[in-house]
C-alpha atoms as a PDB file:
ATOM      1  CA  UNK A   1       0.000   0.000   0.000  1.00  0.00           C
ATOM      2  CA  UNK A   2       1.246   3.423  -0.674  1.00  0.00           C
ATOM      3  CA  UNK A   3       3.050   5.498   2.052  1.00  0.00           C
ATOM      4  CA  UNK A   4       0.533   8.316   1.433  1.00  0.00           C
ATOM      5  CA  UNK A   5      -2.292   6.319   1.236  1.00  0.00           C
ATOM      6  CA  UNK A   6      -1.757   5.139   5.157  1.00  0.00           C
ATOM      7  CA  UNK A   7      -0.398   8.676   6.060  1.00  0.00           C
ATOM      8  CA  UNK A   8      -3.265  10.680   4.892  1.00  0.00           C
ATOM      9  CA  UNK A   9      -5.689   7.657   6.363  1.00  0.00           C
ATOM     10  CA  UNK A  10      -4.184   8.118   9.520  1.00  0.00           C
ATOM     11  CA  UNK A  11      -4.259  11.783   9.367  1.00  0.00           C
ATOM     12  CA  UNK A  12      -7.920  11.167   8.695  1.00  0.00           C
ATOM     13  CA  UNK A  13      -8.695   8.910  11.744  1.00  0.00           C
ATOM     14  CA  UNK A  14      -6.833  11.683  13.862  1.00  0.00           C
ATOM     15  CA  UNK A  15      -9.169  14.630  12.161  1.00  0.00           C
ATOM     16  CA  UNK A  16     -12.023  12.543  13.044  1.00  0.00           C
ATOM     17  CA  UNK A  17     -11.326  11.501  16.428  1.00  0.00           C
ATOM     18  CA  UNK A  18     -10.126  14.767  17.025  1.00  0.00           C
ATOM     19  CA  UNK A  19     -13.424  16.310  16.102  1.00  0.00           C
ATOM     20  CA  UNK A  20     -15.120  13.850  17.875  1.00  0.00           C
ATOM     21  CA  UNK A  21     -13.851  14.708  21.038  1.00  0.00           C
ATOM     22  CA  UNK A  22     -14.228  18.179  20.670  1.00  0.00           C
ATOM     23  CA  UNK A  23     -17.454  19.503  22.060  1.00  0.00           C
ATOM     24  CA  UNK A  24     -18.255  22.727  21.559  1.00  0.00           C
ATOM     25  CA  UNK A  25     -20.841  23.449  24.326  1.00  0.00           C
ATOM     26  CA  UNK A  26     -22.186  26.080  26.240  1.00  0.00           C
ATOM     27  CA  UNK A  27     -18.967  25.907  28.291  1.00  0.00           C
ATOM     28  CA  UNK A  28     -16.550  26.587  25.683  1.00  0.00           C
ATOM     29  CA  UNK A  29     -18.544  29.556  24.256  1.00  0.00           C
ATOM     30  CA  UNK A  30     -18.696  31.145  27.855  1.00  0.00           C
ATOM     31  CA  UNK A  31     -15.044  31.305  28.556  1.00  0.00           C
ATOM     32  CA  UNK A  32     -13.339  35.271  27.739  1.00  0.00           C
ATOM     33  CA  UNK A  33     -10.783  34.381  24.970  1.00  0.00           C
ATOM     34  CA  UNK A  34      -8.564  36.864  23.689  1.00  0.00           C
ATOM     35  CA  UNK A  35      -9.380  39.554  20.811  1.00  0.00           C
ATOM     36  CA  UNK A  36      -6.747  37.787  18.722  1.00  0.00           C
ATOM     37  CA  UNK A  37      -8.154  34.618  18.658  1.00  0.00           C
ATOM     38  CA  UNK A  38      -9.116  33.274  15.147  1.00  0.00           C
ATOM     39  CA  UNK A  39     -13.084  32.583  14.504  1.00  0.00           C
ATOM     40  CA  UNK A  40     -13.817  28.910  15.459  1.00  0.00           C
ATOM     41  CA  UNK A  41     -14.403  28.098  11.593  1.00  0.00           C
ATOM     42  CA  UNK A  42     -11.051  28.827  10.822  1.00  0.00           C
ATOM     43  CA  UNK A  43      -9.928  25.552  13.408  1.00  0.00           C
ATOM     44  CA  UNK A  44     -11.532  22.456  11.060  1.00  0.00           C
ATOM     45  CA  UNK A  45      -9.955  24.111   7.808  1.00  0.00           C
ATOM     46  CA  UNK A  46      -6.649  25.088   9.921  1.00  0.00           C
ATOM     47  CA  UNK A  47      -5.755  21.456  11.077  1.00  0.00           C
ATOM     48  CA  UNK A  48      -7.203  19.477   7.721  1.00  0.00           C
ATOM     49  CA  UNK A  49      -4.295  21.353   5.994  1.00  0.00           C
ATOM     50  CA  UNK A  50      -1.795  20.946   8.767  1.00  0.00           C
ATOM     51  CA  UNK A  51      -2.460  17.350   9.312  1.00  0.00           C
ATOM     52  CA  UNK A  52      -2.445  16.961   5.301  1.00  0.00           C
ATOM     53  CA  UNK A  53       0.719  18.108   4.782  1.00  0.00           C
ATOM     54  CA  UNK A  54       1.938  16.220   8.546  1.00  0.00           C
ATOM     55  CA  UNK A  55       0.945  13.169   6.702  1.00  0.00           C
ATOM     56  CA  UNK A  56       2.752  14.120   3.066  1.00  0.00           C
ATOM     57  CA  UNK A  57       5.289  14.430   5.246  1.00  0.00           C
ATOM     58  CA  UNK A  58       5.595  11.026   6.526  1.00  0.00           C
ATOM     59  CA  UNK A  59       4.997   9.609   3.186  1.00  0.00           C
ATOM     60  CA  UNK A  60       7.719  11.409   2.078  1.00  0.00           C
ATOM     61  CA  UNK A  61      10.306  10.802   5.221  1.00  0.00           C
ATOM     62  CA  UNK A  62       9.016   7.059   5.143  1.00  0.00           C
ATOM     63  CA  UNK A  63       9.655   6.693   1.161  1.00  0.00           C
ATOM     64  CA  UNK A  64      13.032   8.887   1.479  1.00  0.00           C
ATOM     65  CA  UNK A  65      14.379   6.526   4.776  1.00  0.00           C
ATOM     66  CA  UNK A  66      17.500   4.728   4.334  1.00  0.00           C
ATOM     67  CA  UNK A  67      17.000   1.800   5.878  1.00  0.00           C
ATOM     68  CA  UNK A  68      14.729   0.119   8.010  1.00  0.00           C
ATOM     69  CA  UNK A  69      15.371   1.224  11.211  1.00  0.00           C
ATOM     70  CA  UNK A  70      14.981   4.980   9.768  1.00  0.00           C
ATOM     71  CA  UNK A  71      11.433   3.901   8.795  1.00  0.00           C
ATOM     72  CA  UNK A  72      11.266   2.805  12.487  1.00  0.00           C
ATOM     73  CA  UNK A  73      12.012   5.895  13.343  1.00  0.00           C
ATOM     74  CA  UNK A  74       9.562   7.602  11.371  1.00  0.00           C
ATOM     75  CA  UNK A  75       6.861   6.028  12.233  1.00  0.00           C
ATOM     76  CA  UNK A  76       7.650   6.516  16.258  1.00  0.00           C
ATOM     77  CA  UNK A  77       7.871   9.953  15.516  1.00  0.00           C
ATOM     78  CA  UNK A  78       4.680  10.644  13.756  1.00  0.00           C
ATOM     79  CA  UNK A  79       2.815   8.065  16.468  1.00  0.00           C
ATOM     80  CA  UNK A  80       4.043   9.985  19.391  1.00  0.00           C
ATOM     81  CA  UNK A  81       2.974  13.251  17.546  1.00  0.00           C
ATOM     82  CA  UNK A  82      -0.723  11.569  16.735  1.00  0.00           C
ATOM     83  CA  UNK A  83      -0.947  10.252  20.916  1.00  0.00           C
ATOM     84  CA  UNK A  84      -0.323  14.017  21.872  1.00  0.00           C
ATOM     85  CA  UNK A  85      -1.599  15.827  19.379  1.00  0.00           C
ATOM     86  CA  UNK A  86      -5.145  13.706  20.547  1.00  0.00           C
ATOM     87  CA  UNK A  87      -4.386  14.222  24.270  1.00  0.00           C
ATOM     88  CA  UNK A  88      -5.154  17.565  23.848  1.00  0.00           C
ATOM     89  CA  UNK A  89      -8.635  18.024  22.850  1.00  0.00           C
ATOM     90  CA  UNK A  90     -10.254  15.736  25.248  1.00  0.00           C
ATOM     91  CA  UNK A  91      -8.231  17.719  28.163  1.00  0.00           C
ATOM     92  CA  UNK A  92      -9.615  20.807  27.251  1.00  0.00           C
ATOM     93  CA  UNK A  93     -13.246  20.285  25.902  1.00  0.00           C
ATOM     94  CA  UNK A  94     -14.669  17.271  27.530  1.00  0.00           C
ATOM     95  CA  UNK A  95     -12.685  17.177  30.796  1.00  0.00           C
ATOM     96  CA  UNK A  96     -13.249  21.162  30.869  1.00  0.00           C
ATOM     97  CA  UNK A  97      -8.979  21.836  31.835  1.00  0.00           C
ATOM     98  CA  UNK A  98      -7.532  24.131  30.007  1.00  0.00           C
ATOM     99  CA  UNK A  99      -4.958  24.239  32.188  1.00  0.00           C
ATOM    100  CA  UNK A 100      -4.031  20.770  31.965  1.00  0.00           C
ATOM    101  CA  UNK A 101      -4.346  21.098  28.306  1.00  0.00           C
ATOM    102  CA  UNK A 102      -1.618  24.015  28.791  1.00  0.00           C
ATOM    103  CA  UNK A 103       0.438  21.357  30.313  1.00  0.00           C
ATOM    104  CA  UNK A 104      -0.380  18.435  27.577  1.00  0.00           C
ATOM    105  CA  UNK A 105       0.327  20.959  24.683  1.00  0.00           C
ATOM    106  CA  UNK A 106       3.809  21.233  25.854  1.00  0.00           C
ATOM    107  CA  UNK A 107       4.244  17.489  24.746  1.00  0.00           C
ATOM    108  CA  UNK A 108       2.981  18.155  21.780  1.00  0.00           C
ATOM    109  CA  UNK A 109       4.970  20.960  21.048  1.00  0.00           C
ATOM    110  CA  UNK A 110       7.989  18.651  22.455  1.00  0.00           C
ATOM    111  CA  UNK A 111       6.591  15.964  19.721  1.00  0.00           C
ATOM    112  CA  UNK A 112       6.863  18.134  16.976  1.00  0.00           C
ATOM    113  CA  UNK A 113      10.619  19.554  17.427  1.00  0.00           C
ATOM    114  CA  UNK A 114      11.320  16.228  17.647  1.00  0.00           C
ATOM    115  CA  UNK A 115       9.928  15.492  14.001  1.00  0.00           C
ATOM    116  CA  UNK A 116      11.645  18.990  12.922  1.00  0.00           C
ATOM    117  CA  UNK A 117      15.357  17.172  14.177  1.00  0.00           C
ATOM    118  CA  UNK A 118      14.501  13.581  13.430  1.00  0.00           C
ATOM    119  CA  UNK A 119      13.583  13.888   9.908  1.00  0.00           C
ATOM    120  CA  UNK A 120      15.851  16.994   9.307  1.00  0.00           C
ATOM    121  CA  UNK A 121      18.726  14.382   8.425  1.00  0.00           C
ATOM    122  CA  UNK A 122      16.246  11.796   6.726  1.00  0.00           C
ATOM    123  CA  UNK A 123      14.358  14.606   4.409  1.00  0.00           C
ATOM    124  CA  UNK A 124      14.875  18.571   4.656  1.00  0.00           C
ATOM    125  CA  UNK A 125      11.688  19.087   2.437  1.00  0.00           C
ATOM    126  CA  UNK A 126      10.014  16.166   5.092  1.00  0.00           C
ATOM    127  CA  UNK A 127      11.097  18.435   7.844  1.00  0.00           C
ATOM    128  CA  UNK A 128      10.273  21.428   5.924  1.00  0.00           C
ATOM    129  CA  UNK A 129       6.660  20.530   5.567  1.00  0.00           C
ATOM    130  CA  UNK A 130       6.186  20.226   9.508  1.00  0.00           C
ATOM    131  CA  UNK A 131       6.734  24.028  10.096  1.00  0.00           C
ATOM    132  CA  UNK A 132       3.494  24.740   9.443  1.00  0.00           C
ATOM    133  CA  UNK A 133       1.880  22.641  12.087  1.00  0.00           C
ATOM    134  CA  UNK A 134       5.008  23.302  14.594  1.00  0.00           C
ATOM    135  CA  UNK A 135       3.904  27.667  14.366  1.00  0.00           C
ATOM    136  CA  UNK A 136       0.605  26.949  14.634  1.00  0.00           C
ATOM    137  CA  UNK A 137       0.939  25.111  17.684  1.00  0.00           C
ATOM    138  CA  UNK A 138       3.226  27.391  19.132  1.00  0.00           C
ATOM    139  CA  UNK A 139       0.579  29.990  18.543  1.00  0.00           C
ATOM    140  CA  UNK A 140      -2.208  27.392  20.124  1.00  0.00           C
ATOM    141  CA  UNK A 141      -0.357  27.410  23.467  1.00  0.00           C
ATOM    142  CA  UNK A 142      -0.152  30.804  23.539  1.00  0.00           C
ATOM    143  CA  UNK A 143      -4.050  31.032  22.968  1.00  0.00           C
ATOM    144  CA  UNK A 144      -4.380  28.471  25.566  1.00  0.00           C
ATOM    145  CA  UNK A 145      -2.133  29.944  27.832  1.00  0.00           C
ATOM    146  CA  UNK A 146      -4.230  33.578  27.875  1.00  0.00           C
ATOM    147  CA  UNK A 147      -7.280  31.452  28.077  1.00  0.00           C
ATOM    148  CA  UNK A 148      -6.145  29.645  31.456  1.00  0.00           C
ATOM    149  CA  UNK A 149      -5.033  33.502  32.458  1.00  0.00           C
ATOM    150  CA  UNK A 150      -8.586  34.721  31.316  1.00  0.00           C
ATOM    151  CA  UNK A 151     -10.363  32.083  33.582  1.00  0.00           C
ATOM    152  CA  UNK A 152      -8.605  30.491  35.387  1.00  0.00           C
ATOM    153  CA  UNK A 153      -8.491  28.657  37.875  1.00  0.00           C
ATOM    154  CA  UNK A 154     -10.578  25.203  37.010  1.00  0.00           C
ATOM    155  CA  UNK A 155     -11.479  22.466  38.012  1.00  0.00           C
END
């Protein structure tokens, strides 16, 4: 099967299971966010393109990989990026913690430098592609930090 055929259906599975766990309630829309927050349509769009080009990336890294144990590699990377980039979204919607989403998105932040420097060596344009995703998570935590400073403290 073709490396971008089980990249992009695993960046599906994540969109979807990330949506799924998601709720947008009454909750959510009562919490002060910043003025600088994007308008909640702008999310779906924002991470179908950054997990589309997360999984172009593996296709590419897992195509470009030397050897096996650099496929190994590649696909530990991208399925420690998947766990926390799905840890997050439960945290802060359905358990209601934004602040132990703050905490979480520091993994995933962690997950994705570790893509930038793993497949730096394996594929620069690889790498390249994972920029995207890497800012806009920085920028998430950032939104979820003022959020926790907005309303905090929970639970």
């Amino acid at each position: 099967m073709s490396p971008l055929i089980v990249s992009g259906g695993c960046a599906a599975v994540l969109l979807v299971a990330g949506g799924l766990a998601t709720p947008i309630g009454s909750w959510y829309k009562a919490l002060r966010k910043p003025w600088w927050q994007p308008p909640g349509w702008a999310f779906g769009p924002a991470w179908t393109i950054l997990l589309g080009l997360a999984a172009w990336s593996a296709a590419i890294a897992w195509t470009a990989a030397p050897d096996a144990a650099a496929r190994q590699s590649v696909v530990i990377l991208f399925a420690v990026n998947a766990a926390c980039h799905f840890a997050w979204s439960p945290l802060f919607f359905a358990v209601r913690r934004p602040d132990w989403a703050l905490v979480e998105v520091v993994f995933l932040w962690g997950s994705l430098v570790a893509l930038l420097v793993g497949l730096w060596p394996i594929s620069h344009f690889a790498a390249a592609l994972i920029v995207p995703y890497f800012l806009w998570v920085s920028f998430a935590a950032m939104l979820n930090r003022k959020i926790v400073q907005l309303n905090g403290p929970f639970g």
